[in-house]
C-alpha atoms as a PDB file:
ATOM      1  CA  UNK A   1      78.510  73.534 159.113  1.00  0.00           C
ATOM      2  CA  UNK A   2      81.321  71.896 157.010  1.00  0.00           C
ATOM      3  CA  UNK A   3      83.970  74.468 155.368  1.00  0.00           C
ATOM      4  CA  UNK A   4      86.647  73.372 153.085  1.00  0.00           C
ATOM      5  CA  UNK A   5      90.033  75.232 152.699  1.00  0.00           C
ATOM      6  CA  UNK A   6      91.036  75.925 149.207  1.00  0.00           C
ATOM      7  CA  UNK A   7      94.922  76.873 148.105  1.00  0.00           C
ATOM      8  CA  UNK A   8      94.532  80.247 148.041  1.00  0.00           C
ATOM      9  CA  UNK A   9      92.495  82.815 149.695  1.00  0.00           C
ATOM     10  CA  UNK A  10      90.107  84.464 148.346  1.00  0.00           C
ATOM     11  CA  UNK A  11      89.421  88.706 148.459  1.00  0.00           C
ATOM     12  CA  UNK A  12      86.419  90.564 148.831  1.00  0.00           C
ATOM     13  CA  UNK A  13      86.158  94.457 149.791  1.00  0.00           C
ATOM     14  CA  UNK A  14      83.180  96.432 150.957  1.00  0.00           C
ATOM     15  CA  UNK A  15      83.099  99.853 151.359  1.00  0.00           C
ATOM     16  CA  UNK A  16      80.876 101.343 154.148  1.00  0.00           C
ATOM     17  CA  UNK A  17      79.953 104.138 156.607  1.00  0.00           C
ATOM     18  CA  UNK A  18      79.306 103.244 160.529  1.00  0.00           C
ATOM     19  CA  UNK A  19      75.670 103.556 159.968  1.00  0.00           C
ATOM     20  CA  UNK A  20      75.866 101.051 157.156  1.00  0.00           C
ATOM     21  CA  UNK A  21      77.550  98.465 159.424  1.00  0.00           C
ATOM     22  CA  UNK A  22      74.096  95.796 159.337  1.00  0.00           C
ATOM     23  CA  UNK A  23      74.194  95.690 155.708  1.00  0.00           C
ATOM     24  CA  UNK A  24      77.244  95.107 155.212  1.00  0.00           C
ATOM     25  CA  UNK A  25      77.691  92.128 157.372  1.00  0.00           C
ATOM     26  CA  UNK A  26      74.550  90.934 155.614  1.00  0.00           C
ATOM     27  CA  UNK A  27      76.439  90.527 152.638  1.00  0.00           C
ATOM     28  CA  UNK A  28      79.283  88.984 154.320  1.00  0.00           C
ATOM     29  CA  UNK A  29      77.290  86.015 155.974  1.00  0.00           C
ATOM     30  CA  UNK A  30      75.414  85.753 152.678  1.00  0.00           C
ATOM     31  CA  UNK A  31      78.266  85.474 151.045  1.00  0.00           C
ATOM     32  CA  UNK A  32      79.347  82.876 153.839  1.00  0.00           C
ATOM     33  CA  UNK A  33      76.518  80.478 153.766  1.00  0.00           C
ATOM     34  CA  UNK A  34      76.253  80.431 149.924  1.00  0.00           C
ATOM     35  CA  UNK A  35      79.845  78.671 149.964  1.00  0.00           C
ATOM     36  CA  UNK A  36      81.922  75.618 151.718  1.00  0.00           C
ATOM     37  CA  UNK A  37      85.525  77.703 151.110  1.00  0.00           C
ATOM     38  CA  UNK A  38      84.329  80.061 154.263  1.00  0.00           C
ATOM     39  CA  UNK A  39      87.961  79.756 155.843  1.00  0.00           C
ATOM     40  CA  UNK A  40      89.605  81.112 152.647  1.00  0.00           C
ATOM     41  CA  UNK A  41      87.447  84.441 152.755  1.00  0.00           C
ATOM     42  CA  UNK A  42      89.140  87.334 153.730  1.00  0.00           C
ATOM     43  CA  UNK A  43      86.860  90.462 154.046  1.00  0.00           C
ATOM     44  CA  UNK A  44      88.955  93.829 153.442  1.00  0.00           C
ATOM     45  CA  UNK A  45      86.475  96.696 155.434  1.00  0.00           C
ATOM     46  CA  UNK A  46      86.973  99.935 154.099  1.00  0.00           C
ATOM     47  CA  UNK A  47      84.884 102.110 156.523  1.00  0.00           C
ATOM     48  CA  UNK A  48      84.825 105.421 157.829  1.00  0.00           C
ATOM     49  CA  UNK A  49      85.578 105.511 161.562  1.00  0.00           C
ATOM     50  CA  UNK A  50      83.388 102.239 163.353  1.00  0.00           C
ATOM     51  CA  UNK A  51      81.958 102.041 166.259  1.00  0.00           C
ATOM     52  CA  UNK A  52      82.955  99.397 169.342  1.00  0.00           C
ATOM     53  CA  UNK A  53      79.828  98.778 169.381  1.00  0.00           C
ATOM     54  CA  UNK A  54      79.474  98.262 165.271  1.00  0.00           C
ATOM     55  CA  UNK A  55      82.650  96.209 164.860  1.00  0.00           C
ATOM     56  CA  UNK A  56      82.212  93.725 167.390  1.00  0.00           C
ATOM     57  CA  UNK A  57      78.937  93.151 165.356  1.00  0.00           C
ATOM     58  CA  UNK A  58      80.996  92.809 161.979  1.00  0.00           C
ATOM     59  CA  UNK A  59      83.368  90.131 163.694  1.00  0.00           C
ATOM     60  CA  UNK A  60      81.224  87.723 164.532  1.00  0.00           C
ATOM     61  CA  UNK A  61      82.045  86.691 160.855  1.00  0.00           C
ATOM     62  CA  UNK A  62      84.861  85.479 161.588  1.00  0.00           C
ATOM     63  CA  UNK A  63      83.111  83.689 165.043  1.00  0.00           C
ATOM     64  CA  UNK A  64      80.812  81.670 163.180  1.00  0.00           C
ATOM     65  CA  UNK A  65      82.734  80.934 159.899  1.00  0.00           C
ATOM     66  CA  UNK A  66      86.339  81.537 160.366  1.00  0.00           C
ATOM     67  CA  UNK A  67      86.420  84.012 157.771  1.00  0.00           C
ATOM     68  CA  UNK A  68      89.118  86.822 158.341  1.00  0.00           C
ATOM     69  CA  UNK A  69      88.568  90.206 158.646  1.00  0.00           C
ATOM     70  CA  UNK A  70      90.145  93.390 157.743  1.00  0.00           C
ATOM     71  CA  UNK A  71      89.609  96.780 158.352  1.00  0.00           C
ATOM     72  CA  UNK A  72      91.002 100.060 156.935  1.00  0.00           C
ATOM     73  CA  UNK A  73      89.631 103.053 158.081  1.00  0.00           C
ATOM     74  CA  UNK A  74      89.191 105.817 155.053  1.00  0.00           C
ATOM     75  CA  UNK A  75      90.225 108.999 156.752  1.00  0.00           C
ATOM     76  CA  UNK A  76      93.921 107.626 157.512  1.00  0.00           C
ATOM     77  CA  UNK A  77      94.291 106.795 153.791  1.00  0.00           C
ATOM     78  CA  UNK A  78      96.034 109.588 151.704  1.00  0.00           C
ATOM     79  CA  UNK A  79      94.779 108.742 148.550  1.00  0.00           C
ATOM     80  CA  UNK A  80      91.078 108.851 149.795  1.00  0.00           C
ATOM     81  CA  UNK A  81      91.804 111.352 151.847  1.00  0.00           C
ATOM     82  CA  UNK A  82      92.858 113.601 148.461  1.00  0.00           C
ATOM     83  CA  UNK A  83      89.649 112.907 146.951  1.00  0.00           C
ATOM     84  CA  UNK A  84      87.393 114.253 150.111  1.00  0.00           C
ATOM     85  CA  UNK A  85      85.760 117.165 149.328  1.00  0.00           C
ATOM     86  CA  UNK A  86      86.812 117.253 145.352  1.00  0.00           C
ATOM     87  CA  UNK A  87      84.108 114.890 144.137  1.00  0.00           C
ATOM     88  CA  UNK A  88      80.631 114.597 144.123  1.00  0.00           C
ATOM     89  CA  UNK A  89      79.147 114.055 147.652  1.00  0.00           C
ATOM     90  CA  UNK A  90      75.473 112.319 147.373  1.00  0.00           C
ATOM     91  CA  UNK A  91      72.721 112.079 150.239  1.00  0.00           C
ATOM     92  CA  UNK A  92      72.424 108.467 150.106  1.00  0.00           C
ATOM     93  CA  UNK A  93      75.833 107.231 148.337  1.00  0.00           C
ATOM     94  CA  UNK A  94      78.478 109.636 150.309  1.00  0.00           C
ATOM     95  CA  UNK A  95      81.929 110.240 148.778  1.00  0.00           C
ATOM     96  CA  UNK A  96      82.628 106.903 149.942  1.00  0.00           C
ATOM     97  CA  UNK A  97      82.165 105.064 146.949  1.00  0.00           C
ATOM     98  CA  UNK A  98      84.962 106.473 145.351  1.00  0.00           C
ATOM     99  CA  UNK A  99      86.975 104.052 147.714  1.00  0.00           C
ATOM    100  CA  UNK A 100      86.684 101.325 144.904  1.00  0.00           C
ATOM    101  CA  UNK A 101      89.186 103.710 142.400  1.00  0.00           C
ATOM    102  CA  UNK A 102      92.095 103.741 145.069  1.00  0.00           C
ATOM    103  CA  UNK A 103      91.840  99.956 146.575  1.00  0.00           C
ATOM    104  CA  UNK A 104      95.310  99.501 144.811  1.00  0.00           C
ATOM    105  CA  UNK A 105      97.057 102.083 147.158  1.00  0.00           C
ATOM    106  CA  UNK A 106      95.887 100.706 150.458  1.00  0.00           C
ATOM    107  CA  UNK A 107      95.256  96.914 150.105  1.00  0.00           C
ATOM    108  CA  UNK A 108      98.376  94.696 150.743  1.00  0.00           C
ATOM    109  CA  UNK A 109     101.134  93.713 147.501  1.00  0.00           C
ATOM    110  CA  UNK A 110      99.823  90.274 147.647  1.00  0.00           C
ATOM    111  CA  UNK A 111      96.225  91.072 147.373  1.00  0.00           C
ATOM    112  CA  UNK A 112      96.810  90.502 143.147  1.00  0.00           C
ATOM    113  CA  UNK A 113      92.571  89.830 142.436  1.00  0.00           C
ATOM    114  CA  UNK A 114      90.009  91.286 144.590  1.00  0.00           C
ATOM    115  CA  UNK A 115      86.120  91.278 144.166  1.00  0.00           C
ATOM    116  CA  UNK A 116      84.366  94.303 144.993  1.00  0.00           C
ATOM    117  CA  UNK A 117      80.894  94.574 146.237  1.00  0.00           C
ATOM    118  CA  UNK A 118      78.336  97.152 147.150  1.00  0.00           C
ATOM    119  CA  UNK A 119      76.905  96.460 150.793  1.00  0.00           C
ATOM    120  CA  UNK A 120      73.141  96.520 149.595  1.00  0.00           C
ATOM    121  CA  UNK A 121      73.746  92.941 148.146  1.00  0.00           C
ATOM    122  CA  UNK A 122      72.472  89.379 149.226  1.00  0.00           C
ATOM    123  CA  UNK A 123      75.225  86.732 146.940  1.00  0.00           C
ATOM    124  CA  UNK A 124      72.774  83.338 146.518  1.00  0.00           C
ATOM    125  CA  UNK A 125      75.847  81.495 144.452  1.00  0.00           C
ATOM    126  CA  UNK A 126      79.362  80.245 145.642  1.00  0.00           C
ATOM    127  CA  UNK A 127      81.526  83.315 145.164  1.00  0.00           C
ATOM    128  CA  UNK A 128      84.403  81.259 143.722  1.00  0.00           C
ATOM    129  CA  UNK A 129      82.215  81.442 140.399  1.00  0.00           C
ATOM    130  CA  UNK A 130      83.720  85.337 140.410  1.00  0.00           C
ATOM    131  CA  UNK A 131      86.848  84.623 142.368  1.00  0.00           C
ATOM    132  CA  UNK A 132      87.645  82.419 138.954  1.00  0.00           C
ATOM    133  CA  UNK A 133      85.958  84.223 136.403  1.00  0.00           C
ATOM    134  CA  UNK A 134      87.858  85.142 132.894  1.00  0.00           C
ATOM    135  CA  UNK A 135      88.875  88.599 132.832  1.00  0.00           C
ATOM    136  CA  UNK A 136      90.251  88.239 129.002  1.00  0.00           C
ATOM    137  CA  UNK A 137      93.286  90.549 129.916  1.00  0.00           C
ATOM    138  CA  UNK A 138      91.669  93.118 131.130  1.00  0.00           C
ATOM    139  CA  UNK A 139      91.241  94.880 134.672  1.00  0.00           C
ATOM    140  CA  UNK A 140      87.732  94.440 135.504  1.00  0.00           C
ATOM    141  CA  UNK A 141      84.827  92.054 134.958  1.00  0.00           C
ATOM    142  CA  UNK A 142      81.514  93.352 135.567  1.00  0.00           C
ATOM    143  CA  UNK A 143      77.532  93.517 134.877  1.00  0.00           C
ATOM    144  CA  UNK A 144      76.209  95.072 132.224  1.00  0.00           C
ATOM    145  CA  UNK A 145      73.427  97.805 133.431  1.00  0.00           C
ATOM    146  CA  UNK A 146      70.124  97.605 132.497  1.00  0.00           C
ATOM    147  CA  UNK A 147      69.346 101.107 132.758  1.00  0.00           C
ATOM    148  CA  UNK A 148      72.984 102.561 131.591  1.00  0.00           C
ATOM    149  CA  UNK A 149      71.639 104.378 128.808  1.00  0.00           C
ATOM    150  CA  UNK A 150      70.046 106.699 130.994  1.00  0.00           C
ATOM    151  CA  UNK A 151      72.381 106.723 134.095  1.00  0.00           C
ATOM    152  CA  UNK A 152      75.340 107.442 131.615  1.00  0.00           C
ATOM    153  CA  UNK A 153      73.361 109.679 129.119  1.00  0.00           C
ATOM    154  CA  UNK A 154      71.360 111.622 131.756  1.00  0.00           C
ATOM    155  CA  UNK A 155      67.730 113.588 130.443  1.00  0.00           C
ATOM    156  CA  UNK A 156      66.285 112.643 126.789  1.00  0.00           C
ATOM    157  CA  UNK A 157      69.575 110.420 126.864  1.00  0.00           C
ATOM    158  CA  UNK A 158      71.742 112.900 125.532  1.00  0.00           C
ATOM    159  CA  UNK A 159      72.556 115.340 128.380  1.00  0.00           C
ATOM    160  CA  UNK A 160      76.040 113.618 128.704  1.00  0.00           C
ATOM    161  CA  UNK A 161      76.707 111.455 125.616  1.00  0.00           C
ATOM    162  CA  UNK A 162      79.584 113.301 124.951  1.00  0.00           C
ATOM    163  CA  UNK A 163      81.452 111.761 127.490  1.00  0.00           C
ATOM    164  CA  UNK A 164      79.538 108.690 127.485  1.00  0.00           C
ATOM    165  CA  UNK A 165      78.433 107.403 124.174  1.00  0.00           C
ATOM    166  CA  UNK A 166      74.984 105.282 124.921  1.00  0.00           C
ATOM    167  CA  UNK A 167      75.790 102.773 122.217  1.00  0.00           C
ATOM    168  CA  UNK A 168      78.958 102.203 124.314  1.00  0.00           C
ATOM    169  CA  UNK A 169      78.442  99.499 126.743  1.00  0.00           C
ATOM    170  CA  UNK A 170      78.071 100.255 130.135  1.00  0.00           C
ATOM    171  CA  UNK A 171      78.346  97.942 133.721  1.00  0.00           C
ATOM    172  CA  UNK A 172      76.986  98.454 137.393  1.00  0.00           C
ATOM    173  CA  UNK A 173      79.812  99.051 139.527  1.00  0.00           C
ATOM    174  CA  UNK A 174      78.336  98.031 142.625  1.00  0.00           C
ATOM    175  CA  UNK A 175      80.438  94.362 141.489  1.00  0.00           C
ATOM    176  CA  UNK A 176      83.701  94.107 140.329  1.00  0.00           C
ATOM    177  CA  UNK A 177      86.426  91.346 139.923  1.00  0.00           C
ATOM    178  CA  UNK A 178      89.403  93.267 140.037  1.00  0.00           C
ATOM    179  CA  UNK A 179      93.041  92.756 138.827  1.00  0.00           C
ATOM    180  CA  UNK A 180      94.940  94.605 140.668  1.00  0.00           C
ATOM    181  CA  UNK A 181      98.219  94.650 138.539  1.00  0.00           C
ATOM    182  CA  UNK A 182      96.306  95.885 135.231  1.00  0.00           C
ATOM    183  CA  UNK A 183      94.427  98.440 137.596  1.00  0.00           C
ATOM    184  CA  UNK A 184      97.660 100.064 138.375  1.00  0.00           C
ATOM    185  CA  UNK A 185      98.916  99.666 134.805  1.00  0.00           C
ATOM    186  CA  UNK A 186      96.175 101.781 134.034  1.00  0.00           C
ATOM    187  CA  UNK A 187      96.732 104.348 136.286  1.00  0.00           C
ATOM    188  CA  UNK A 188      93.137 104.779 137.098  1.00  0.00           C
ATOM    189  CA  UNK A 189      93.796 107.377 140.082  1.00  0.00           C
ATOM    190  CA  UNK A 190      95.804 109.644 137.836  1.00  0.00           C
ATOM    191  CA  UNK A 191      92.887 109.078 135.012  1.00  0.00           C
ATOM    192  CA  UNK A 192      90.585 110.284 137.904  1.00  0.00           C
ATOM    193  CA  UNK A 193      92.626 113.443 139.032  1.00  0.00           C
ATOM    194  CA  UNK A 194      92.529 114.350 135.136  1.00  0.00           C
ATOM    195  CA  UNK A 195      88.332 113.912 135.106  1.00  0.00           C
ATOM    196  CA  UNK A 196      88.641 116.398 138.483  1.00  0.00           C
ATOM    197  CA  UNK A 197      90.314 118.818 136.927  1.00  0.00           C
ATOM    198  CA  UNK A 198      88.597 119.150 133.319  1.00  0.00           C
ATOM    199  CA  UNK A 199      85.352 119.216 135.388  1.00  0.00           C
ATOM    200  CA  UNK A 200      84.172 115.877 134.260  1.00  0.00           C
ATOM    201  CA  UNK A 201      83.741 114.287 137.251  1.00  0.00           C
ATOM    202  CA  UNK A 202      81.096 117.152 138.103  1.00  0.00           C
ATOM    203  CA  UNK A 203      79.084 116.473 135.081  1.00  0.00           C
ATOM    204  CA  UNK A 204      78.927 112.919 135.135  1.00  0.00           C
ATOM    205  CA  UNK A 205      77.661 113.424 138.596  1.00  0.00           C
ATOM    206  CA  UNK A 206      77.470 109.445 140.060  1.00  0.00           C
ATOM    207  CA  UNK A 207      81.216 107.531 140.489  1.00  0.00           C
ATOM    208  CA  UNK A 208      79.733 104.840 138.639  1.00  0.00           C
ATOM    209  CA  UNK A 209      79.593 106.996 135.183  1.00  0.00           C
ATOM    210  CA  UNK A 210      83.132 108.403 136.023  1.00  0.00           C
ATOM    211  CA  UNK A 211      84.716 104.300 136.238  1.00  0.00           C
ATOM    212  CA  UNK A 212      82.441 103.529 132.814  1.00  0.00           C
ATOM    213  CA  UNK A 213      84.715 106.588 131.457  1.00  0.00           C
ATOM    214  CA  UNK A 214      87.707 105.219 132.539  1.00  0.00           C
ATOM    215  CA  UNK A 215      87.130 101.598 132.106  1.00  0.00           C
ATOM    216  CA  UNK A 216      85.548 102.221 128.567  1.00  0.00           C
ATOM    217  CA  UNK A 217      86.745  99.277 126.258  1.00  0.00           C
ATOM    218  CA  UNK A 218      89.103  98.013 129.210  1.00  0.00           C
ATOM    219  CA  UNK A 219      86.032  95.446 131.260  1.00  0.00           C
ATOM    220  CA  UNK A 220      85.052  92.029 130.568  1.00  0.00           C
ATOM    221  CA  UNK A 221      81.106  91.368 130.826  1.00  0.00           C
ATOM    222  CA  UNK A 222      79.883  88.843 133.364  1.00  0.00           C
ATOM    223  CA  UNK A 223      76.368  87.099 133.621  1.00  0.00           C
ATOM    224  CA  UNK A 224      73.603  89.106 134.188  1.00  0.00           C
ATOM    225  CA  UNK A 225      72.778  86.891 137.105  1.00  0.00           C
ATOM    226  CA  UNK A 226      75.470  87.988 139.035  1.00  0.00           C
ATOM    227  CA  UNK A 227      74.042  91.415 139.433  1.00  0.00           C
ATOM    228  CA  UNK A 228      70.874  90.930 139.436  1.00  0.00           C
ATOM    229  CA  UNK A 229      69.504  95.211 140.056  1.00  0.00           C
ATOM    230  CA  UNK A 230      66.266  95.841 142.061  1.00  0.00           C
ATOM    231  CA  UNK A 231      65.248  91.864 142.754  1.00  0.00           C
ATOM    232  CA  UNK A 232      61.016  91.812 142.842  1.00  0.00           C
ATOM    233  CA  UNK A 233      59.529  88.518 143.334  1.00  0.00           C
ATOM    234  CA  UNK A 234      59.203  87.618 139.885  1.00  0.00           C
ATOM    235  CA  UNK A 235      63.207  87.457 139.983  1.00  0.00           C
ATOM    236  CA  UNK A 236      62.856  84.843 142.075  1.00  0.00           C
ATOM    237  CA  UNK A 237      62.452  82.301 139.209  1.00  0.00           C
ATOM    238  CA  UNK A 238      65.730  83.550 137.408  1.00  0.00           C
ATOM    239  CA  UNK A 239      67.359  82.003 140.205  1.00  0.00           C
ATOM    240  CA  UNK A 240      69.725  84.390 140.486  1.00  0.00           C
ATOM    241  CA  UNK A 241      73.590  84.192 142.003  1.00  0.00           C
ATOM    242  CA  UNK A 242      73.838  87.633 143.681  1.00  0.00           C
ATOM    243  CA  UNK A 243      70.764  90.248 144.437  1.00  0.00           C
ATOM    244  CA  UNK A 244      71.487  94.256 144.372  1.00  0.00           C
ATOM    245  CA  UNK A 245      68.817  95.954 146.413  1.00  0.00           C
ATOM    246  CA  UNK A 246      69.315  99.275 144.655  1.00  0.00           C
ATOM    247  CA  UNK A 247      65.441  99.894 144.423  1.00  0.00           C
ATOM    248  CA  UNK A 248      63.648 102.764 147.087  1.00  0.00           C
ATOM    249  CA  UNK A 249      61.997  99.539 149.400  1.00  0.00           C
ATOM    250  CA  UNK A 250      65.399  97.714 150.935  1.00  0.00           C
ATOM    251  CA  UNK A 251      65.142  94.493 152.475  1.00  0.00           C
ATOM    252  CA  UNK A 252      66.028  95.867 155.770  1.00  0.00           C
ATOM    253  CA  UNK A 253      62.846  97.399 156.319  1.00  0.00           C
ATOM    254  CA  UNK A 254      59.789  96.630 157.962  1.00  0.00           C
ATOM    255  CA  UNK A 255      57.078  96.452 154.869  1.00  0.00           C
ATOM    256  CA  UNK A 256      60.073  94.842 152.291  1.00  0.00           C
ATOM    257  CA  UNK A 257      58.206  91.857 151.571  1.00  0.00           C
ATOM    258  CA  UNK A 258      54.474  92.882 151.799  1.00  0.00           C
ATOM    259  CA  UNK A 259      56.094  94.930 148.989  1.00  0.00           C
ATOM    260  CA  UNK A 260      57.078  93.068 147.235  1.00  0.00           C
ATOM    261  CA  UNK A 261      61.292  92.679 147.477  1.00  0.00           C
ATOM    262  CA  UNK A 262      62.364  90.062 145.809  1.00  0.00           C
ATOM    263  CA  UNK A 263      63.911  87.455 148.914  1.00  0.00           C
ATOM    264  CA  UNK A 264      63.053  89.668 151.606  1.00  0.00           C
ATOM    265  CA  UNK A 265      62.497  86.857 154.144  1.00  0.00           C
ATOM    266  CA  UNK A 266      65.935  85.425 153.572  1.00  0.00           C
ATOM    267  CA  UNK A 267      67.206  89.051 154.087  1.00  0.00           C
ATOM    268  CA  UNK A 268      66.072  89.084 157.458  1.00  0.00           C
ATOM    269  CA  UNK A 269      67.331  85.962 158.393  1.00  0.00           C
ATOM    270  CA  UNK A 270      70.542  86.765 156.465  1.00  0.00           C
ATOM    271  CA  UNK A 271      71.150  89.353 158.382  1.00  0.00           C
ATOM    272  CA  UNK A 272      70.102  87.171 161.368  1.00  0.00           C
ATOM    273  CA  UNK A 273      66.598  88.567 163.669  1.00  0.00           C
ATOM    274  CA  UNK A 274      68.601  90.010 166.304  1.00  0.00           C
ATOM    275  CA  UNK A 275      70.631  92.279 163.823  1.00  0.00           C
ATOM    276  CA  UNK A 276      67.817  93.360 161.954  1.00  0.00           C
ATOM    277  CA  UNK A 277      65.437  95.167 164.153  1.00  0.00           C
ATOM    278  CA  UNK A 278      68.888  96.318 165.750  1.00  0.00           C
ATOM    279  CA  UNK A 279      69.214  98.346 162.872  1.00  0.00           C
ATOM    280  CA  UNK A 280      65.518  99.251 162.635  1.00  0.00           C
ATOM    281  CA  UNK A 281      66.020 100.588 166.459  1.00  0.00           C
ATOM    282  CA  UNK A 282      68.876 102.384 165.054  1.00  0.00           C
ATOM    283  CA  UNK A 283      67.606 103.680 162.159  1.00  0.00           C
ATOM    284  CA  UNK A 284      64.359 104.765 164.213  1.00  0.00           C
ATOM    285  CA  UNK A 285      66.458 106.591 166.831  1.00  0.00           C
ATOM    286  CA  UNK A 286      68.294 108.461 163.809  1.00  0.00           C
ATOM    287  CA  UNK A 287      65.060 109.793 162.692  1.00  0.00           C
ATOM    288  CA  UNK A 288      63.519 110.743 165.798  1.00  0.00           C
ATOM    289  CA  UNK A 289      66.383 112.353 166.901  1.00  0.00           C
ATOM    290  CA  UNK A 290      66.293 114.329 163.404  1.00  0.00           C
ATOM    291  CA  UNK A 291      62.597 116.059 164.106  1.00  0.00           C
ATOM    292  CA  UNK A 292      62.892 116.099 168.091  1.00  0.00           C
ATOM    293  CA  UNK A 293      64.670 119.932 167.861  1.00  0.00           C
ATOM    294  CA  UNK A 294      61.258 121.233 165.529  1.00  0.00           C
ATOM    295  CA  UNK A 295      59.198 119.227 167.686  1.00  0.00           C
ATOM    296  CA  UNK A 296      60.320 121.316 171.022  1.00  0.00           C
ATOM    297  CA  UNK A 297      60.024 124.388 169.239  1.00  0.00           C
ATOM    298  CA  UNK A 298      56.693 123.935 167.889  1.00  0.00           C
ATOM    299  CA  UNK A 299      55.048 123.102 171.691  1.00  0.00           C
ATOM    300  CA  UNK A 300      57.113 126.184 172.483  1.00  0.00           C
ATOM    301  CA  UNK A 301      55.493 128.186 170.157  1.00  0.00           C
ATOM    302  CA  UNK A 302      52.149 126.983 170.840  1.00  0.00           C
ATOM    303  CA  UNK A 303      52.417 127.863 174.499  1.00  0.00           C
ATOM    304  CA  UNK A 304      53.872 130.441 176.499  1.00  0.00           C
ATOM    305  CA  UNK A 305      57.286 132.097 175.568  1.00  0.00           C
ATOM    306  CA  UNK A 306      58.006 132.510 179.041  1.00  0.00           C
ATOM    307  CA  UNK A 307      59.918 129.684 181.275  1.00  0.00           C
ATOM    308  CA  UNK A 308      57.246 126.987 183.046  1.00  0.00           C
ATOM    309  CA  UNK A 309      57.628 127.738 187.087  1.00  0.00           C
ATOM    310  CA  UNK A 310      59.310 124.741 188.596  1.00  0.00           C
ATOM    311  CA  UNK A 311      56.810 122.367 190.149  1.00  0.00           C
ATOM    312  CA  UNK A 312      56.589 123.039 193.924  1.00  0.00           C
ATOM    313  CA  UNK A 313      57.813 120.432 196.196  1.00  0.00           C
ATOM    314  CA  UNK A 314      55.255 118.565 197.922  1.00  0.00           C
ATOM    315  CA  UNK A 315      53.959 119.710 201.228  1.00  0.00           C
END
């Protein structure tokens, strides 16, 4: 597998929890194999606590592509660390999205550009495409979202439009070309302490509404195809660059292309075989392990209350 090395290097950060760890090495080989600068990639991990186990997983990156690796564990960072616990806390997002406002404070000075990605993404185009992509002076560059009216709005598209007006454009922020200079310019921590305090943050509910706030007139719109949101097989003709698997099926499961997930095969094999029904094990354990307490006390109440005798040893 040939690689060429460019003159710079070029940044990418994911944000993550341990059980998240398949994922987002999925996106880091896809973004691998879609491009010949592998050696230039450096990977900034910003993770809860990994692990062993987890981490030497995510390393093989840099094994089979020479691709470096970085890690940055959340809970030793003040400035997340000051946001735990005083924003919104989903089931299935965490807090730990709201890594992306405070990259700034963590990353190193020379880190000047970075792309951001969500981990539920498969990138099908050479990510030097973003790496190089016009910002027009501003600090972001992102995808416009096909379904912002209603994320930003909220019920009969109007629950929220005082904070976010829906003929204002609105982006996914699961990608984001970053400059980091005009990020700090724009003080976007201190615009998000503000949004805490007024209670904003509470009504707009999802991170990605509060960074459309902030950001509002301040991004520079990318190609559609770059984001392309909830990929079903009829995508597959768009040929698309990068795939966002924000729909209920993921990739990562079982039935993903019987239903009809857009590239589902190449997910697996993205992710490589051996990875992939890892994290099915995993995931399996997780939710056995979840019911096994109500499943003892069930057979408990349908039999005696009483302790069973032990079993008498044999004559």
């Amino acid at each position: 597998m040939s690689s060429h090395k460019g003159a710079d290097p070029i940044h990418v950060a994911l944000t993550f929890d341990d059980g998240f760890w398949a994922p987002a090495y999925a996106t880091m080989r896809s973004i691998c194999l879609a491009t010949h600068r592998r050696r230039d990639l450096v990977f900034h991990l910003c993770h809860r606590p990994l692990s062993p186990e987890h981490r030497a997983d995510l390393m093989e990156i840099e094994v089979e592509f020479g691709a470096s690796l970085r890690f940055y564990d959340l809970t030793q960072t003040p400035k997340f660390r000051e946001l735990m616990g005083r924003v919104p806390y989903h089931k299935r997002l965490t807090d730990i999205v709201y890594a992306r406002f405070v990259l700034e404070s963590f990353l190193p000075a020379d880190v000047r550009r970075i792309i951001y990605l969500d981990c539920d993404m498969m990138m099908m185009a050479p990510i030097e495409g973003l790496w190089e992509a016009d910002l027009g002076g501003k600090p972001a560059a992102a995808v416009p979202e096909p379904w912002g009216k209603l994320i930003g709005s909220g019920r009969d598209i109007a629950e929220k439009s005082d904070l976010l007006d829906p003929a204002d454009p609105y982006f996914n922020a699961g990608l984001l070309v970053l400059d980091l200079e005009r990020w700090r310019e724009l003080d976007v921590f201190g615009k998000l302490e503000a949004l805490i305090a007024d209670g904003s943050v509470d009504r707009l509910s999802y991170s990605q509404n509060v960074i459309n706030l902030i950001l509002k007139d301040k991004w520079q719109p990318l190609d559609t195809l770059w984001n392309v949101i909830d990929p079903h097989r009829a995508h597959v003709s768009l040929n698309p660059y990068n795939l966002h698997y924000t729909g209920d099926t993921r990739p990562w499961t079982l039935t993903a292309h019987l239903r009809g997930v857009g590239y589902a095969r190449i997910y697996r094999h993205m992710m490589t075989n051996a990875l992939f029904y890892k994290f099915w094990r995993y995931r399996m354990k997780k939710t056995v392990g979840k019911y096994l307490p109500f499943i003892g006390t069930s057979r408990r109440v349908r039999g005696s209350s009483a302790p069973r005798p032990a079993t008498p040893p044999a004559a």
